[in-house]
Protein backbone atom coordinates (compact mmCIF):
# COMPACT_ATOMS: atom_id res chain seq x y z
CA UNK A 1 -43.12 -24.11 -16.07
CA UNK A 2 -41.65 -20.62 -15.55
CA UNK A 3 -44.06 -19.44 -12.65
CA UNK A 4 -42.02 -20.00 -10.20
CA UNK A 5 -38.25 -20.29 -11.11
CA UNK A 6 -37.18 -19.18 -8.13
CA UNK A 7 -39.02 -21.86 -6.00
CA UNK A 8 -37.68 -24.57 -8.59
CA UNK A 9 -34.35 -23.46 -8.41
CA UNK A 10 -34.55 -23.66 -4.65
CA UNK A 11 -35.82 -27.33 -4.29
CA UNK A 12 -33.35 -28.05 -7.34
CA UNK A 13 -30.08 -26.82 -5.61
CA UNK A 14 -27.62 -28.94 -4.94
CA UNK A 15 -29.26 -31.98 -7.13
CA UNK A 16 -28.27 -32.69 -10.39
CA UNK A 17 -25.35 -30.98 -10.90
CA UNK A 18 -23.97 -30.79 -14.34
CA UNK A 19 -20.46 -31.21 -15.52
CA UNK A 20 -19.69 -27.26 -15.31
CA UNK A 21 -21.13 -27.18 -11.90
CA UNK A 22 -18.87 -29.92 -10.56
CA UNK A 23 -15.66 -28.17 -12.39
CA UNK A 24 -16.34 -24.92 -11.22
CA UNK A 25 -16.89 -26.52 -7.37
CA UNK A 26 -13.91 -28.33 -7.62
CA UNK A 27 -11.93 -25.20 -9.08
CA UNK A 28 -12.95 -22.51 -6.66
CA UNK A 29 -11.86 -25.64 -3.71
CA UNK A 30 -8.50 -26.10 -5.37
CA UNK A 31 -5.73 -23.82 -3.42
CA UNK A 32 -3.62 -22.68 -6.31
CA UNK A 33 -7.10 -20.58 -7.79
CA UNK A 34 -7.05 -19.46 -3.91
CA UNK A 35 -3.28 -18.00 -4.31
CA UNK A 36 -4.03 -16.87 -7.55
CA UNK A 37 -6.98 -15.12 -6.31
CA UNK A 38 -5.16 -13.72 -3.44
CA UNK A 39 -2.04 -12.19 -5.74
CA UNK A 40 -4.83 -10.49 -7.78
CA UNK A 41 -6.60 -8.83 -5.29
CA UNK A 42 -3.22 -7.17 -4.25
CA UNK A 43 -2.53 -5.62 -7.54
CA UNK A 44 -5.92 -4.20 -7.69
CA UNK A 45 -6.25 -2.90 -3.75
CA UNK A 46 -5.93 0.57 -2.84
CA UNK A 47 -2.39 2.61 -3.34
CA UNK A 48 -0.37 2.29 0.28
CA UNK A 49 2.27 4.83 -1.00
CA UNK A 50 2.31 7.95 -2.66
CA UNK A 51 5.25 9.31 -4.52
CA UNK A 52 5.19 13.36 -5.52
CA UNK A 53 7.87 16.18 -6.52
CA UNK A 54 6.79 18.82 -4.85
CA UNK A 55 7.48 22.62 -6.06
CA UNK A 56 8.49 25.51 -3.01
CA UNK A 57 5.20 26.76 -1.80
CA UNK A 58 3.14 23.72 -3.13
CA UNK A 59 2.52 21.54 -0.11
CA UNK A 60 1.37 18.34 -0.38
CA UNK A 61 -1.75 17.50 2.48
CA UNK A 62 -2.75 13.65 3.16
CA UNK A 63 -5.57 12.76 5.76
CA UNK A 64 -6.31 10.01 7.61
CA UNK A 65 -3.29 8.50 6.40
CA UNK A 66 -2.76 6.34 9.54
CA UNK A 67 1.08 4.75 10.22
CA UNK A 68 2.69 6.49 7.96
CA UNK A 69 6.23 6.57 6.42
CA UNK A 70 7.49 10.32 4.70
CA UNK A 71 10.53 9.83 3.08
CA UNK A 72 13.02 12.05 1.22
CA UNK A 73 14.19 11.08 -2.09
CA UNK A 74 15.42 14.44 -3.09
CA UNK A 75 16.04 18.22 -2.42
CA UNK A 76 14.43 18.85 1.48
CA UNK A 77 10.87 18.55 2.64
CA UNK A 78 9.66 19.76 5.73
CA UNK A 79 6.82 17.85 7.45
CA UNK A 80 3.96 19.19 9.96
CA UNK A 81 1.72 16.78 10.91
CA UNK A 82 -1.38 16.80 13.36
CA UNK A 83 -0.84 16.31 17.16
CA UNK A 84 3.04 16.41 17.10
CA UNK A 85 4.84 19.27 18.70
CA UNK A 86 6.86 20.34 16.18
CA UNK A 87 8.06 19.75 12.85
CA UNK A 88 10.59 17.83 10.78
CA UNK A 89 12.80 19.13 8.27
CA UNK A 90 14.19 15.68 6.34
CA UNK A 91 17.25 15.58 4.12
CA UNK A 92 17.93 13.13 1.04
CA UNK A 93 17.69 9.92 2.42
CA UNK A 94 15.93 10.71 5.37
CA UNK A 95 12.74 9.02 6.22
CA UNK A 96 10.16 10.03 9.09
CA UNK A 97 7.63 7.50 11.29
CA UNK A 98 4.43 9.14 11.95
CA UNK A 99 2.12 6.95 14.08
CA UNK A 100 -1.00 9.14 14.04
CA UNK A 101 -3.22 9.36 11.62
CA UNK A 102 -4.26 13.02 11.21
CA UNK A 103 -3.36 15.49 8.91
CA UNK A 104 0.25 15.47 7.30
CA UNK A 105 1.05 18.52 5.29
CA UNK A 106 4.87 18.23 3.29
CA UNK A 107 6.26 21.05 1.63
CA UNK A 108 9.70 21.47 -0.48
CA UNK A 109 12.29 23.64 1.24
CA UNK A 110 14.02 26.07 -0.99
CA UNK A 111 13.09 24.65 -5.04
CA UNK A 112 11.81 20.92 -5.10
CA UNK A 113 12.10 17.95 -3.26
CA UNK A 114 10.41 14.65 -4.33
CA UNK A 115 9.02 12.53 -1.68
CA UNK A 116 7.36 9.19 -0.82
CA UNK A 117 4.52 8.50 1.88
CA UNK A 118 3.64 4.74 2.67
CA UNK A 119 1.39 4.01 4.86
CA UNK A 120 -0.75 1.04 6.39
């Protein structure tokens, strides 16, 4: 009876489906388990932003970041990042558009500065 399960199961899919098999079908078809699904799987995705306080002469380094936002919540950062000419120095309040997606290196400027990075 159990030689071949798999074969059996094969031949017997689709046929005779039982009361959990026709709720589960009719659940994973029904669009609010679809939104629901959908709002879970953005809590658990990957981080898009990064907030840190950094300390003067502890730079923070992100790679591969892609379009990404730096801004300044406090103290000053200044940002270097791959493939621009020259860098930004950003005040409290100040935010920064980076396109590229190199290397982005953001240090505090004289004591600490906390900063956020979002990115897409």
């Amino acid at each position: 009876m159990f030689a071949n399960r798999a074969h059996e199961d094969v031949l017997l899919a689709g046929k005779n489906l039982g009361l959990l098999d026709v709720l589960v079908r009719r659940l994973a078809d029904a669009e609010w388990v679809r939104r629901r699904k959908r709002s879970l799987a953005s809590l658990f995705s990957a981080r898009k932003s990064l907030t840190a306080t950094l300390d003067d002469g502890k730079p923070l380094a992100v790679t591969g970041a892609g379009y990404c936002r730096v801004e300044c919540l406090s103290g000053r950062a200044w940002v270097t990042a791959e493939d621009v000419s020259r860098d930004f120095a950003l005040a409290p309040g100040q935010r920064l558009v980076l396109a590229d997606g190199g290397r982005i290196v953001v240090n505090a400027v004289k004591g600490t500065a906390r900063v956020r990075l979002r990115w897409a």
